[in-house]
C-alpha atoms as a PDB file:
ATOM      1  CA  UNK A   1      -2.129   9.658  11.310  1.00  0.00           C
ATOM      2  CA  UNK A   2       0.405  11.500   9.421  1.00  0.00           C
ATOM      3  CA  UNK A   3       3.363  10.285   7.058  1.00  0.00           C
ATOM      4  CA  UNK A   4       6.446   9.013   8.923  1.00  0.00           C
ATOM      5  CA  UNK A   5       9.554  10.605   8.137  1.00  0.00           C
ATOM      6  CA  UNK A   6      12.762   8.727   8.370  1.00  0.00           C
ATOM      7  CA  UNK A   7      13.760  10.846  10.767  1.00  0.00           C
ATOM      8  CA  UNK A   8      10.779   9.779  13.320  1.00  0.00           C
ATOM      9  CA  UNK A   9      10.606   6.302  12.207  1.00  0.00           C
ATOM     10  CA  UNK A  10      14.229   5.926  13.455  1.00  0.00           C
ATOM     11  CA  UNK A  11      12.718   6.425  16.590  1.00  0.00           C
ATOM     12  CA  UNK A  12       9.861   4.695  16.292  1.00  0.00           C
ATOM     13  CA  UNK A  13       8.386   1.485  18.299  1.00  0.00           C
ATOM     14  CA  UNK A  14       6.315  -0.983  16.065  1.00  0.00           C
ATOM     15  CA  UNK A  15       4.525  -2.905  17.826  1.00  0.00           C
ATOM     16  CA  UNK A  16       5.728  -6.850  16.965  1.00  0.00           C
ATOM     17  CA  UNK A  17       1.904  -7.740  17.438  1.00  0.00           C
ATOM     18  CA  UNK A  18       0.446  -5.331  15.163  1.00  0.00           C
ATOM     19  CA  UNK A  19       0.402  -4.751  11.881  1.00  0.00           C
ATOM     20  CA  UNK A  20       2.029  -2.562  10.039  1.00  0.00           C
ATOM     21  CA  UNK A  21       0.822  -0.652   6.892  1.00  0.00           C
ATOM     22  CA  UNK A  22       3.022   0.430   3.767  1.00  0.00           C
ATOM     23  CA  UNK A  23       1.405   3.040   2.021  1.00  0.00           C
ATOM     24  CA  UNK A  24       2.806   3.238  -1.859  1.00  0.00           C
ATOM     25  CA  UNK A  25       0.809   5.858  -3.292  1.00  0.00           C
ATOM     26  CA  UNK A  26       1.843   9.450  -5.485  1.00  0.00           C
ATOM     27  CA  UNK A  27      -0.770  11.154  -3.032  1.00  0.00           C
ATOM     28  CA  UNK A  28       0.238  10.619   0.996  1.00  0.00           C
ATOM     29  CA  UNK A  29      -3.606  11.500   1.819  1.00  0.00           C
ATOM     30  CA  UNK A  30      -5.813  10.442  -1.088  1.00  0.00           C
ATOM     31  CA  UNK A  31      -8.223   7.725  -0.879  1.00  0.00           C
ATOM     32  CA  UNK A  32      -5.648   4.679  -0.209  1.00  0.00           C
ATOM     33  CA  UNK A  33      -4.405   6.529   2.511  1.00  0.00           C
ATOM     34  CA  UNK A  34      -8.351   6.917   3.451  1.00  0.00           C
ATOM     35  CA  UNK A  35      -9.348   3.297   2.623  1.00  0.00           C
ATOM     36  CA  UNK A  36      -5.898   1.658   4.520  1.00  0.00           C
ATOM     37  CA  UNK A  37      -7.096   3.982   7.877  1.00  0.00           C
ATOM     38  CA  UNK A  38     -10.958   2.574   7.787  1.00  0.00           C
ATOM     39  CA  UNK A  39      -9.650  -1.021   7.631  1.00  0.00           C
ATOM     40  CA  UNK A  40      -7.065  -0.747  10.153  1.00  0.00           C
ATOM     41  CA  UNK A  41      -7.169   2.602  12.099  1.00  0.00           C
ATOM     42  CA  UNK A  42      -4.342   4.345  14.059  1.00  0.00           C
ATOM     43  CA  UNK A  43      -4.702   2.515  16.992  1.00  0.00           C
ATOM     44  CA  UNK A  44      -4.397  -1.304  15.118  1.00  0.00           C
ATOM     45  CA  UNK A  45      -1.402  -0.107  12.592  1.00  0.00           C
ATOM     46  CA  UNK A  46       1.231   2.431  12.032  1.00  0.00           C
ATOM     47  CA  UNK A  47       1.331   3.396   8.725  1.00  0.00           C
ATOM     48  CA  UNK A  48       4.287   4.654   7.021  1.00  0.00           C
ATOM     49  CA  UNK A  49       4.566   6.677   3.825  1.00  0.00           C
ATOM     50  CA  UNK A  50       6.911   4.895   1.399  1.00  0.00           C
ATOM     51  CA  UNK A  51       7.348   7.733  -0.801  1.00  0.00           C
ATOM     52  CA  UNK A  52       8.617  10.142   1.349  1.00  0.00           C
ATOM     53  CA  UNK A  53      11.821   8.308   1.679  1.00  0.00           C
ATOM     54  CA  UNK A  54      14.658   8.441  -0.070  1.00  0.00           C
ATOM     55  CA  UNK A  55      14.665   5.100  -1.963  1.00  0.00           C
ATOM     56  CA  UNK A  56      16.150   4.578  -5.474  1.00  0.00           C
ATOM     57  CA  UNK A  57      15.532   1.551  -8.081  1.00  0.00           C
ATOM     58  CA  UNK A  58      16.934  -2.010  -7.775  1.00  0.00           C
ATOM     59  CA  UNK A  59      20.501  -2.038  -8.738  1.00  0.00           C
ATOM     60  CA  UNK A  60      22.577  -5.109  -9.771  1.00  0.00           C
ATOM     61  CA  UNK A  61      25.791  -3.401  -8.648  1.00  0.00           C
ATOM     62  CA  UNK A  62      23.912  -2.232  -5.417  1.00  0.00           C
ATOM     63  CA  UNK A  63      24.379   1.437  -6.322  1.00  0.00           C
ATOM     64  CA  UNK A  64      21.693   2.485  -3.879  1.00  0.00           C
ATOM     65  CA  UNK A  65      22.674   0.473  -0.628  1.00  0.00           C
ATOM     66  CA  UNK A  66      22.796   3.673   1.200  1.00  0.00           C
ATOM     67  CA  UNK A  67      19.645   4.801   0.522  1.00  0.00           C
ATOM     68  CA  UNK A  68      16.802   4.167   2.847  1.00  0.00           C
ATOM     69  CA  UNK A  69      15.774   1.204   1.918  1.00  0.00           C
ATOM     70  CA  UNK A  70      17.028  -1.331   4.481  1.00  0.00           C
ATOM     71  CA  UNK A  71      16.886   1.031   7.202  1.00  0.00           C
ATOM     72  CA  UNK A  72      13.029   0.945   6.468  1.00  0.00           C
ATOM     73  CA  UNK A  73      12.650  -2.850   6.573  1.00  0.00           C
ATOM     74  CA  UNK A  74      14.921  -3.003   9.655  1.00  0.00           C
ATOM     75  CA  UNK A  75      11.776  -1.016  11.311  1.00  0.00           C
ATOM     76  CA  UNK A  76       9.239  -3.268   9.412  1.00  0.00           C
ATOM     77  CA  UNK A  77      11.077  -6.167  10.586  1.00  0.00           C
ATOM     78  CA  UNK A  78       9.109  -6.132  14.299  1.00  0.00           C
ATOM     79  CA  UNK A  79       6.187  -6.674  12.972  1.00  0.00           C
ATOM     80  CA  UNK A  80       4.208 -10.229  11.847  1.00  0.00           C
ATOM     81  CA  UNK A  81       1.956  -8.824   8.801  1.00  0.00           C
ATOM     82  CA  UNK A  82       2.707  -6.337   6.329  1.00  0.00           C
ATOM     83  CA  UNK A  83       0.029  -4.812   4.324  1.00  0.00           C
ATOM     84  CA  UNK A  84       0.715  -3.218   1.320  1.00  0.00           C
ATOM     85  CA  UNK A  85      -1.392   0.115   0.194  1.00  0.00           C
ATOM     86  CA  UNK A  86      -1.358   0.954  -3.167  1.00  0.00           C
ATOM     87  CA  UNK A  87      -3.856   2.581  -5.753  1.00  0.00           C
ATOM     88  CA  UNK A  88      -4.549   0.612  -8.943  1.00  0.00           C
ATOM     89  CA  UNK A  89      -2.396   1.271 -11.866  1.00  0.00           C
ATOM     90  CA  UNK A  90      -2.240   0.072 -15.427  1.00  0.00           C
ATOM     91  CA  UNK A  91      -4.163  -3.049 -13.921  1.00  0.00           C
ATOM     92  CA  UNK A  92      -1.180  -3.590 -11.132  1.00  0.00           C
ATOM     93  CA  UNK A  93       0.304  -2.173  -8.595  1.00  0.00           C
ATOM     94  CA  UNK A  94       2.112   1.392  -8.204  1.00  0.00           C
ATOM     95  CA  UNK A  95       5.604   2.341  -9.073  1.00  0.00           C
ATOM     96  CA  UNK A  96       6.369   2.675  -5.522  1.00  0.00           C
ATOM     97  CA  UNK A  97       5.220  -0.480  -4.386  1.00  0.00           C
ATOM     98  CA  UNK A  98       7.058  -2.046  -7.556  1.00  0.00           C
ATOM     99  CA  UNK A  99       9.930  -0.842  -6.280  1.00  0.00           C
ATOM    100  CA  UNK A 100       9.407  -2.039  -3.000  1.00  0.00           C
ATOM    101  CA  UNK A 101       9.937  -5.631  -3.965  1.00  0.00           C
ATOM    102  CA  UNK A 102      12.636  -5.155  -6.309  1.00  0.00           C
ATOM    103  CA  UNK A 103      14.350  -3.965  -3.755  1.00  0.00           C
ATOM    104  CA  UNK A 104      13.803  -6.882  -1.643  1.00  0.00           C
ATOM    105  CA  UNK A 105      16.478  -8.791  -3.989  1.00  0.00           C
ATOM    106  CA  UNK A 106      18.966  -6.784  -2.076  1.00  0.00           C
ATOM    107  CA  UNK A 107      17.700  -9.025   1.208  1.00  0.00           C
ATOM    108  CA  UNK A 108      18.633 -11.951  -1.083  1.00  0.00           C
ATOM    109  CA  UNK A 109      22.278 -11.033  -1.666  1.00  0.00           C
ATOM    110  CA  UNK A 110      23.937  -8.777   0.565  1.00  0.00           C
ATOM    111  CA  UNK A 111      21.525  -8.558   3.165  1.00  0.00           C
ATOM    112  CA  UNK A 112      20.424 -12.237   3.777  1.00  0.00           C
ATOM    113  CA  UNK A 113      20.373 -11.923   7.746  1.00  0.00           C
ATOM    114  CA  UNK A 114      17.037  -9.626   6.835  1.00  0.00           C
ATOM    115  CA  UNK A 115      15.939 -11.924   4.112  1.00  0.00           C
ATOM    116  CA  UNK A 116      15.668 -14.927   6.175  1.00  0.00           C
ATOM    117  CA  UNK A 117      13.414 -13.037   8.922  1.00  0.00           C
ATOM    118  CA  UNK A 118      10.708 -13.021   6.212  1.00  0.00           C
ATOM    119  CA  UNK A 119      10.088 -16.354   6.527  1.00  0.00           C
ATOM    120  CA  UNK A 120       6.913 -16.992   8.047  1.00  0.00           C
ATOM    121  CA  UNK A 121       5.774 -13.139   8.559  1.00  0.00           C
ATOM    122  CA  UNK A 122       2.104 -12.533   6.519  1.00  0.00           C
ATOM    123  CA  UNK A 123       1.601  -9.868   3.297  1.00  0.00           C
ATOM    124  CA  UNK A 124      -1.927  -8.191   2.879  1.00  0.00           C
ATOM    125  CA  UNK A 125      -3.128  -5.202   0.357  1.00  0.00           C
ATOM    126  CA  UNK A 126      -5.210  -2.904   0.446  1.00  0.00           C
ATOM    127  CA  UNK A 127      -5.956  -1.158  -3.046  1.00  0.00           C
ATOM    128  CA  UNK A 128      -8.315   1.554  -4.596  1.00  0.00           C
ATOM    129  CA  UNK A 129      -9.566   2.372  -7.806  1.00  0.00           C
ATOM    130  CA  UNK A 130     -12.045   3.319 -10.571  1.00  0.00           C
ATOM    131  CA  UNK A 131     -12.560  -0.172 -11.773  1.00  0.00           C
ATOM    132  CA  UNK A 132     -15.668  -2.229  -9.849  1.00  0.00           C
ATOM    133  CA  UNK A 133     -13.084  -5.009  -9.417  1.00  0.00           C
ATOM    134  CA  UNK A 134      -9.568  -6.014  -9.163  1.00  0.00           C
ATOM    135  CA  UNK A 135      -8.100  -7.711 -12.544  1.00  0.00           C
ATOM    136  CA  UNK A 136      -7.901 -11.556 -12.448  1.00  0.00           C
ATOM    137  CA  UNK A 137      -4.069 -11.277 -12.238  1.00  0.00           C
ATOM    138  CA  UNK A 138      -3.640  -8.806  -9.517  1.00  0.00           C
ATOM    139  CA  UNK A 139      -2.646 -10.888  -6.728  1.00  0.00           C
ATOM    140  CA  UNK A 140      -0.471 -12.951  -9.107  1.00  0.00           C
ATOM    141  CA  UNK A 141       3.038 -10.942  -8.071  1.00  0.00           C
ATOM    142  CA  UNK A 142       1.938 -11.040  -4.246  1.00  0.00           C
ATOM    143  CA  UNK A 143       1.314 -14.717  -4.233  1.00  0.00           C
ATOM    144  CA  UNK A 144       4.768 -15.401  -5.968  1.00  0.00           C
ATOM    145  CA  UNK A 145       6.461 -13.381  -4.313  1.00  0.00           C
ATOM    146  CA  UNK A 146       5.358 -14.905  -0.736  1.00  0.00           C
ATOM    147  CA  UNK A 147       5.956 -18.127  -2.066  1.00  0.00           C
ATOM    148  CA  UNK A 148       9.379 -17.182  -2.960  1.00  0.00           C
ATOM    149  CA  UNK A 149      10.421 -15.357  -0.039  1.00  0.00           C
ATOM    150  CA  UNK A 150       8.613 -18.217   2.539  1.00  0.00           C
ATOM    151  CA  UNK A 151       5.567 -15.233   3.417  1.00  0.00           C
ATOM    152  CA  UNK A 152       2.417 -16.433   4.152  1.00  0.00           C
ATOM    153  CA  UNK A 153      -0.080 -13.955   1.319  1.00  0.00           C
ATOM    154  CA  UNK A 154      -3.524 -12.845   2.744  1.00  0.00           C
ATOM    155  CA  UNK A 155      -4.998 -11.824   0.065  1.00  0.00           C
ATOM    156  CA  UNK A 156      -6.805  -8.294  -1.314  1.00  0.00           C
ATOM    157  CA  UNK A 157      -8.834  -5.918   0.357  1.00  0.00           C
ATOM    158  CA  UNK A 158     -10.575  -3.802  -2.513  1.00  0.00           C
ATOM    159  CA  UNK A 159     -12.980  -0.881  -3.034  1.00  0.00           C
ATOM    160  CA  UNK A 160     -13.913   1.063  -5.914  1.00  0.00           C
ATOM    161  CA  UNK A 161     -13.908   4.307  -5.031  1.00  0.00           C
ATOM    162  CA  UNK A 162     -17.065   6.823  -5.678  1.00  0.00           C
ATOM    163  CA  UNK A 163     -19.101   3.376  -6.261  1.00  0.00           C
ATOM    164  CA  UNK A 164     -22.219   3.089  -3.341  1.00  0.00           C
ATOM    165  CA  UNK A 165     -20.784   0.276  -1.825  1.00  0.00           C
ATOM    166  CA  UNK A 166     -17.461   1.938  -1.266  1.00  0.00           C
ATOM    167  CA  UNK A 167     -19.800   4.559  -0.037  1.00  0.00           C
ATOM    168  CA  UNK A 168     -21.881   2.406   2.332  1.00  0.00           C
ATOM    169  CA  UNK A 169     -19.266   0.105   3.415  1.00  0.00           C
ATOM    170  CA  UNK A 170     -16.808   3.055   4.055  1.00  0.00           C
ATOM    171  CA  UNK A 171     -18.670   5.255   5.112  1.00  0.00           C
ATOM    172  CA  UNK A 172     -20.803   3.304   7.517  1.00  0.00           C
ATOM    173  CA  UNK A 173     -17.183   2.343   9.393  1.00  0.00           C
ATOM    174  CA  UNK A 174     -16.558   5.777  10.339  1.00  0.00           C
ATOM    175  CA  UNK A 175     -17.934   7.230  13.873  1.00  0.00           C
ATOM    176  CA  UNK A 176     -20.388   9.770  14.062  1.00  0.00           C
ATOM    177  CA  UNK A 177     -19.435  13.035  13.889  1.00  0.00           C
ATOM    178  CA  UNK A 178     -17.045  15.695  11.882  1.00  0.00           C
ATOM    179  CA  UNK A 179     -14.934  12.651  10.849  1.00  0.00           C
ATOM    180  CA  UNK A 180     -17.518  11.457   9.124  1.00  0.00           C
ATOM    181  CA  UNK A 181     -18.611  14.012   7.226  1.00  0.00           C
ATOM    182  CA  UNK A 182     -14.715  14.546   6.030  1.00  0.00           C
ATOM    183  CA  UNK A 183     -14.764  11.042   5.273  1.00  0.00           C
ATOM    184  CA  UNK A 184     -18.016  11.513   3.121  1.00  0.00           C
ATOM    185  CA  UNK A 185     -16.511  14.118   1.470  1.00  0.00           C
ATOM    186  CA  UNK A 186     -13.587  12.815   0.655  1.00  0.00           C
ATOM    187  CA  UNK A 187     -14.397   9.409  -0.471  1.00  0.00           C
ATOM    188  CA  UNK A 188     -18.218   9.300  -1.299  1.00  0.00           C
ATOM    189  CA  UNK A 189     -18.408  12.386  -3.225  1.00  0.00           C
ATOM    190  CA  UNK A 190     -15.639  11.165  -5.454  1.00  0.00           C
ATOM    191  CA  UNK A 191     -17.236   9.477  -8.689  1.00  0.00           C
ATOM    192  CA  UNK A 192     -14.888   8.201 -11.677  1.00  0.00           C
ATOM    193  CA  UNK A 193     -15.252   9.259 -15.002  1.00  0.00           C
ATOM    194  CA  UNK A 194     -17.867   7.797 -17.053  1.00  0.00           C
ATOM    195  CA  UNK A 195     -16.785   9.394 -20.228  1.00  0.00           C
ATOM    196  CA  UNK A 196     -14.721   6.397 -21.389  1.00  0.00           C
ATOM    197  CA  UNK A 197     -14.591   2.888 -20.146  1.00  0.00           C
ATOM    198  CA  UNK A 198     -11.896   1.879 -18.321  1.00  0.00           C
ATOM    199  CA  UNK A 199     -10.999  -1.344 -19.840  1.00  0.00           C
ATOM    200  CA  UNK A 200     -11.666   1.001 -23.795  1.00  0.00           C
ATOM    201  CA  UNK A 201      -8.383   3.533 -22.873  1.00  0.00           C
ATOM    202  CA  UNK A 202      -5.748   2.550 -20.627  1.00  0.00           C
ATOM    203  CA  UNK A 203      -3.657   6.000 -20.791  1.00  0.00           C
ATOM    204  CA  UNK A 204      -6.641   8.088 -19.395  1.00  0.00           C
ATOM    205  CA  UNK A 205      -4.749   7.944 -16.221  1.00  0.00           C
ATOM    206  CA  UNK A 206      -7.654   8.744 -14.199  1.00  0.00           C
ATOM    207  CA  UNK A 207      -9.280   5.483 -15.312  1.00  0.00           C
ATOM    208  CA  UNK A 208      -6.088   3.757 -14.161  1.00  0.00           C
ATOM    209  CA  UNK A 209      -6.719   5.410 -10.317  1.00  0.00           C
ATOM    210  CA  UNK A 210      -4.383   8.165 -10.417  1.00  0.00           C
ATOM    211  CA  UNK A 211      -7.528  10.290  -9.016  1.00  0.00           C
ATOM    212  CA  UNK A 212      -8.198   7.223  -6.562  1.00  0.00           C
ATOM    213  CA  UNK A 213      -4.570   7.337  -5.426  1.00  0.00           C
END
């Protein structure tokens, strides 16, 4: 499925019993774009390409109101789970989905009639990276955050991409066919580099998932 412009998601039905997927990546089709279609394909979830929008920074004097920001949770609004792509970075999430929930605040203040119709909804994520394994204190801001706002947090879904069981678990999903093989090529053929440990340099970007985006 391709990125959703503003322009299209204007127009665009979301189905209140599906989920819906939030994709917060520097690369529209790398491999969290990959990873978010195995676990929930086209037909389960639209997926829509936060950074493709015009969307600016939190501001305390609401300089960015106009942006489009609340016209994109107005359209998230329909449905009951959100999930959350996003590549590892720096052990945490990416800059785009950082800015995501800042901008939430402006549901607490100005916008409250949106901020109350998070109550109850569900969060998920869905994250890649070079690392075999999430840090202990990933899901820390998620958790918070959906105890704050009255969400109900799902938890992680996490794969370390060019490892064999991203390869086999991945890789086995996808049907038969030239899908496959692009998937295989795309995902399995991708191996992280074992020149430095991840944990011994964090500004090798790389090694932070900025290939795994």
């Amino acid at each position: 499925m391709k990125a959703v412009h503003l322009s299209t998601l204007c127009l665009m039905h979301i189905n209140p019993n599906q989920p819906v997927i939030l994709l917060t990546s520097s690369r529209s089709n790398g491999n969290t774009f990959d990873l978010s279609r195995i676990v929930l394909p086209e037909d389960r979830a639209p997926l829509i390409d936060f950074s493709i929008h015009n969307i600016g920074c939190f501001s305390y004097s609401y300089a960015n109101a106009g942006d489009d920001f609340l016209p994109l949770v107005e359209q998230l609004m329909p449905s009951p789970v959100w999930v959350i792509a996003t590549p590892l970075h720096w052990y945490t999430m990416s800059a785009q989905a950082k800015t995501f929930f800042d901008r939430l605040s402006d549901l607490l203040s100005f916008r409250q009639s949106l901020g109350h119709q998070l109550r109850g909804k569900a969060l998920a994520v869905i994250s890649t990276g070079t690392t075999p394994s999430l840090p202990s204190a990933f899901n820390q801001p998620f958790e918070l955050s959906c105890e704050y706002l009255g969400m109900n947090f799902l938890g992680s879904y996490y794969a370390q991409s060019g490892s064999r069981y991203f390869c086999r678990k991945i890789f086995s999903s996808v049907p038969a066919g030239k899908n496959r093989q692009k998937s295989r090529d795309r995902l399995c053929l991708r191996r992280p580099d074992s020149s430095a440990s991840p944990r011994s340099d964090p500004t090798r970007g790389r090694n932070m998932g900025s290939r795994m985006t």
